[in-house]
C-alpha atoms as a PDB file:
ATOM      1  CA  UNK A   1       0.000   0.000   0.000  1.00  0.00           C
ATOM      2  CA  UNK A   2       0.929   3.396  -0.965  1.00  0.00           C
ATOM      3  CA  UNK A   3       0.207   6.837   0.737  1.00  0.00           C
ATOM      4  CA  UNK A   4       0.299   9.994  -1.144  1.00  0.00           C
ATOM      5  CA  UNK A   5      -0.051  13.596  -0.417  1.00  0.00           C
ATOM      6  CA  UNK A   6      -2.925  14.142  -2.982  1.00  0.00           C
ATOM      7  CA  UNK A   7      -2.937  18.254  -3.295  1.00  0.00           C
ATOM      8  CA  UNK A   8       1.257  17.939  -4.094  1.00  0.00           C
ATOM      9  CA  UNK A   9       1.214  14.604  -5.533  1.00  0.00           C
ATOM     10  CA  UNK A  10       4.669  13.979  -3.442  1.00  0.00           C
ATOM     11  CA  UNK A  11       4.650  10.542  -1.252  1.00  0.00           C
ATOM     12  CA  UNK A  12       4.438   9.936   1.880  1.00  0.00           C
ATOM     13  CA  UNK A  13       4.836   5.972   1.840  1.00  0.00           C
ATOM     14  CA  UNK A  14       5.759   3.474  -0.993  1.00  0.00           C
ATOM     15  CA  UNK A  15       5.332   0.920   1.819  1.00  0.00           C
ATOM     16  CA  UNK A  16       2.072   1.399   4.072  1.00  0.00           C
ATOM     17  CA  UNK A  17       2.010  -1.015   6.403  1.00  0.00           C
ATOM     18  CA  UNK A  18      -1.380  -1.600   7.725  1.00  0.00           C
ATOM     19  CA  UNK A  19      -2.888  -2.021  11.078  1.00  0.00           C
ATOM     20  CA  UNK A  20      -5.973  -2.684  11.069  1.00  0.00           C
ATOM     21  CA  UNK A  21      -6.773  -5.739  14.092  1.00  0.00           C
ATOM     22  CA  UNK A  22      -6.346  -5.000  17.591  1.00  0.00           C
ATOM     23  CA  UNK A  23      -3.506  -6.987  18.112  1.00  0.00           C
ATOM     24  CA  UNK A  24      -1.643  -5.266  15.116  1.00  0.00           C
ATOM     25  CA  UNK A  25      -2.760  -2.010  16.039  1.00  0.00           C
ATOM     26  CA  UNK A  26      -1.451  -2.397  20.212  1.00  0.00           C
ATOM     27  CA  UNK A  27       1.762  -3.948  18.608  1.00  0.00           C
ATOM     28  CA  UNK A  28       2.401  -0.792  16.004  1.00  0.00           C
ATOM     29  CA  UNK A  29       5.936   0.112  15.579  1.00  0.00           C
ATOM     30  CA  UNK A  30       6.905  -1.203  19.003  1.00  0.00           C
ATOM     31  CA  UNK A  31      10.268  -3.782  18.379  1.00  0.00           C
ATOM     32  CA  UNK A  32      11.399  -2.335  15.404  1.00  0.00           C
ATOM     33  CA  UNK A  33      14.955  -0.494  15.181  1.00  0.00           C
ATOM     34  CA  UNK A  34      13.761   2.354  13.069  1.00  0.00           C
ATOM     35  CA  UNK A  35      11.881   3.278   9.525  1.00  0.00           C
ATOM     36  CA  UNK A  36      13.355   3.275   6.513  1.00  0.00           C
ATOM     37  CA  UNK A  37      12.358   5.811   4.175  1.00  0.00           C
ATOM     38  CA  UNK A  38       9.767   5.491   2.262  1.00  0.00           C
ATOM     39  CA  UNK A  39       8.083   3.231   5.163  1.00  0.00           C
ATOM     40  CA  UNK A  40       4.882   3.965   7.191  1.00  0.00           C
ATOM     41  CA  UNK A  41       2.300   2.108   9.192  1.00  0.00           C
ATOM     42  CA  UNK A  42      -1.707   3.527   9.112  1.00  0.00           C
ATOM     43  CA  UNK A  43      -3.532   2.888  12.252  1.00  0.00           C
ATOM     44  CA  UNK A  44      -7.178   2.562  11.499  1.00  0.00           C
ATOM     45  CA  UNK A  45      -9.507   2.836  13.494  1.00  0.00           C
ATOM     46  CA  UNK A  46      -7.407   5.081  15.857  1.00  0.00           C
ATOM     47  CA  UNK A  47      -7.763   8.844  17.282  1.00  0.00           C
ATOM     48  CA  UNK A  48      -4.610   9.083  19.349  1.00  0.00           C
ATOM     49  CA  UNK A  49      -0.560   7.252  19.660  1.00  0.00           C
ATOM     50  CA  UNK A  50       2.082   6.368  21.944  1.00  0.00           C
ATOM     51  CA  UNK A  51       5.550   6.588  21.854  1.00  0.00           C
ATOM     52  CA  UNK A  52       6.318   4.232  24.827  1.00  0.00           C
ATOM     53  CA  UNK A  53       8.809   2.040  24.624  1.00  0.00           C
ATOM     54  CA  UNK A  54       9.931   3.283  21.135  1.00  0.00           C
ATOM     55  CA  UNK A  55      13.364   3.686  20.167  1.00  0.00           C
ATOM     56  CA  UNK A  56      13.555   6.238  17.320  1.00  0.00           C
ATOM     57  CA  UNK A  57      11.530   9.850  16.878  1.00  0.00           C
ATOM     58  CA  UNK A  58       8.395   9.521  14.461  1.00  0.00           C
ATOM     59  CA  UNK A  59       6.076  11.715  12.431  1.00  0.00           C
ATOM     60  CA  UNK A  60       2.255  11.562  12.629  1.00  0.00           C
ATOM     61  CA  UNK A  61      -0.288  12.647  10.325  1.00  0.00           C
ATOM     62  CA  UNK A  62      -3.925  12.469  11.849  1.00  0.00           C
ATOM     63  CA  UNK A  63      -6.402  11.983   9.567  1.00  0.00           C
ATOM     64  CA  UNK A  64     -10.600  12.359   9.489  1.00  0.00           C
ATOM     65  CA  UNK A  65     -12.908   9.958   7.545  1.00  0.00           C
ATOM     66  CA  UNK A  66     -12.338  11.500   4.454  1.00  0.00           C
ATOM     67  CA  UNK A  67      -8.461  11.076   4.901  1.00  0.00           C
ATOM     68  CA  UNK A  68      -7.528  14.614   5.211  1.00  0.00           C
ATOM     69  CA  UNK A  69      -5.156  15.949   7.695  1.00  0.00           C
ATOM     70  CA  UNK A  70      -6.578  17.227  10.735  1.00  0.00           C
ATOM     71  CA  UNK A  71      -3.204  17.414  12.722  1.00  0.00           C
ATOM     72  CA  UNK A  72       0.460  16.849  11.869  1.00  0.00           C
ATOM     73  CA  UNK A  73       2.847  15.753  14.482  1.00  0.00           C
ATOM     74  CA  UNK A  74       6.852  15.849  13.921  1.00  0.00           C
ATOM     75  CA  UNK A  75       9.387  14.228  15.590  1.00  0.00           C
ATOM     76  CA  UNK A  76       7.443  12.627  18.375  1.00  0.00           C
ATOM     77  CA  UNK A  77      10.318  11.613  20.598  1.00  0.00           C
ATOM     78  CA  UNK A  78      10.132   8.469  22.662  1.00  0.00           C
ATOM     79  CA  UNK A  79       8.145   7.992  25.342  1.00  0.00           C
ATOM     80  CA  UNK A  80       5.091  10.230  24.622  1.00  0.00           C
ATOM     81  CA  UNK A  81       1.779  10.477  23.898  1.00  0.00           C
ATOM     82  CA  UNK A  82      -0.353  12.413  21.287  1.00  0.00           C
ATOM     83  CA  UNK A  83      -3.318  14.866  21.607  1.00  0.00           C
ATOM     84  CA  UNK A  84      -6.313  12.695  21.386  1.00  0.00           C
ATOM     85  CA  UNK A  85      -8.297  13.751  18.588  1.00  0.00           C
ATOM     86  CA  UNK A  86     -11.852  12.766  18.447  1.00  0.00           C
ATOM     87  CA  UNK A  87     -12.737  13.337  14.413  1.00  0.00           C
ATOM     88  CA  UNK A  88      -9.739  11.561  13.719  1.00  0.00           C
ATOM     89  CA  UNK A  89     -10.413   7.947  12.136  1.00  0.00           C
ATOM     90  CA  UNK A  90      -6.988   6.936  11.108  1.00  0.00           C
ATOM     91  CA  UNK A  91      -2.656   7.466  11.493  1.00  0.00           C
ATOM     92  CA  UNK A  92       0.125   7.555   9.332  1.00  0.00           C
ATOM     93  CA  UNK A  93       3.524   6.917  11.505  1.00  0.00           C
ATOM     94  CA  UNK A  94       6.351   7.824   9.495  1.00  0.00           C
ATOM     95  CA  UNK A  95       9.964   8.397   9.674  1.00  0.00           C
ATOM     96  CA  UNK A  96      11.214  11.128  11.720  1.00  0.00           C
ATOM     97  CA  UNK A  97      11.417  14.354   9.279  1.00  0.00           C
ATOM     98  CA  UNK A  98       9.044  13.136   6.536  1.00  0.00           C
ATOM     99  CA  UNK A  99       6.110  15.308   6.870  1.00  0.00           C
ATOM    100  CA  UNK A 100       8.265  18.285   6.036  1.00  0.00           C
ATOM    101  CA  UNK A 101       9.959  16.537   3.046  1.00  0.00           C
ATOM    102  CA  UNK A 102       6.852  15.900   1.638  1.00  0.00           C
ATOM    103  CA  UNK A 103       5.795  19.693   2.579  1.00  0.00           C
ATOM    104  CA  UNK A 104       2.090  17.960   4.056  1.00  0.00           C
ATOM    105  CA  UNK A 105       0.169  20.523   5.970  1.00  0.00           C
ATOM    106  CA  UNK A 106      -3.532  20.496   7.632  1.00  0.00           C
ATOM    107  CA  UNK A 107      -6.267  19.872   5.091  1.00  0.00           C
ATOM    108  CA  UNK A 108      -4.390  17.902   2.475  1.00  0.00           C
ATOM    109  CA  UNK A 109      -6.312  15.011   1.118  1.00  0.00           C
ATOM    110  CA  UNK A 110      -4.183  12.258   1.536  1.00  0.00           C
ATOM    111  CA  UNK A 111      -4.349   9.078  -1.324  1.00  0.00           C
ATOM    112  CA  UNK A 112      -4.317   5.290  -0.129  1.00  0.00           C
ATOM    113  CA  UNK A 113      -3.738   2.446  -2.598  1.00  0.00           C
END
């Protein structure tokens, strides 16, 4: 699965990794060393993340039913925890630094497939 930032065309993710289960969704990035680039996981259904027990800084983009960006969140350090955001339906973790690459603000539609 693919993520891309639909208003600048630029991606996000060439490889989405999808949660979608409870256990995969409690599990998340938790174990792994790091994220390559291009790499991501979506959390759906999910309003809110952890950094606990996390080893490397992440990005976040929160996003509503329609999968537009309600928040962004950049280099979520270790050991932290997220606004909880009740419109939002679904995450994008990604590596540390790639919402600004991708220049991704609020209210970009974001494209899944």
């Amino acid at each position: 699965m693919k993520a891309i930032n639909g208003r600048s065309g630029r991606p996000l993710a060439t490889q989405l990794f999808v949660a979608a289960t409870f256990l995969s969704r409690s599990r998340g990035l938790l174990g792994r060393q790091g994220l390559s680039a291009g790499e991501g996981l979506l959390i759906t259904p999910c309003n809110g993340v952890h950094t606990f027990f996390m080893r490397f800084p992440i990005d976040v983009l929160f996003l509503n039913g329609e999968n537009r960006v309600i928040r962004t969140g950049e280099h979520l350090q270790p050991n932290r925890i997220s606004a909880l955001l009740f419109s939002c339906k679904k995450v994008i973790e990604l590596p540390a630094g790639a919402v600004s690459q991708s220049g991704t603000v609020t209210g970009d539609q974001i494209l899944l497939g």
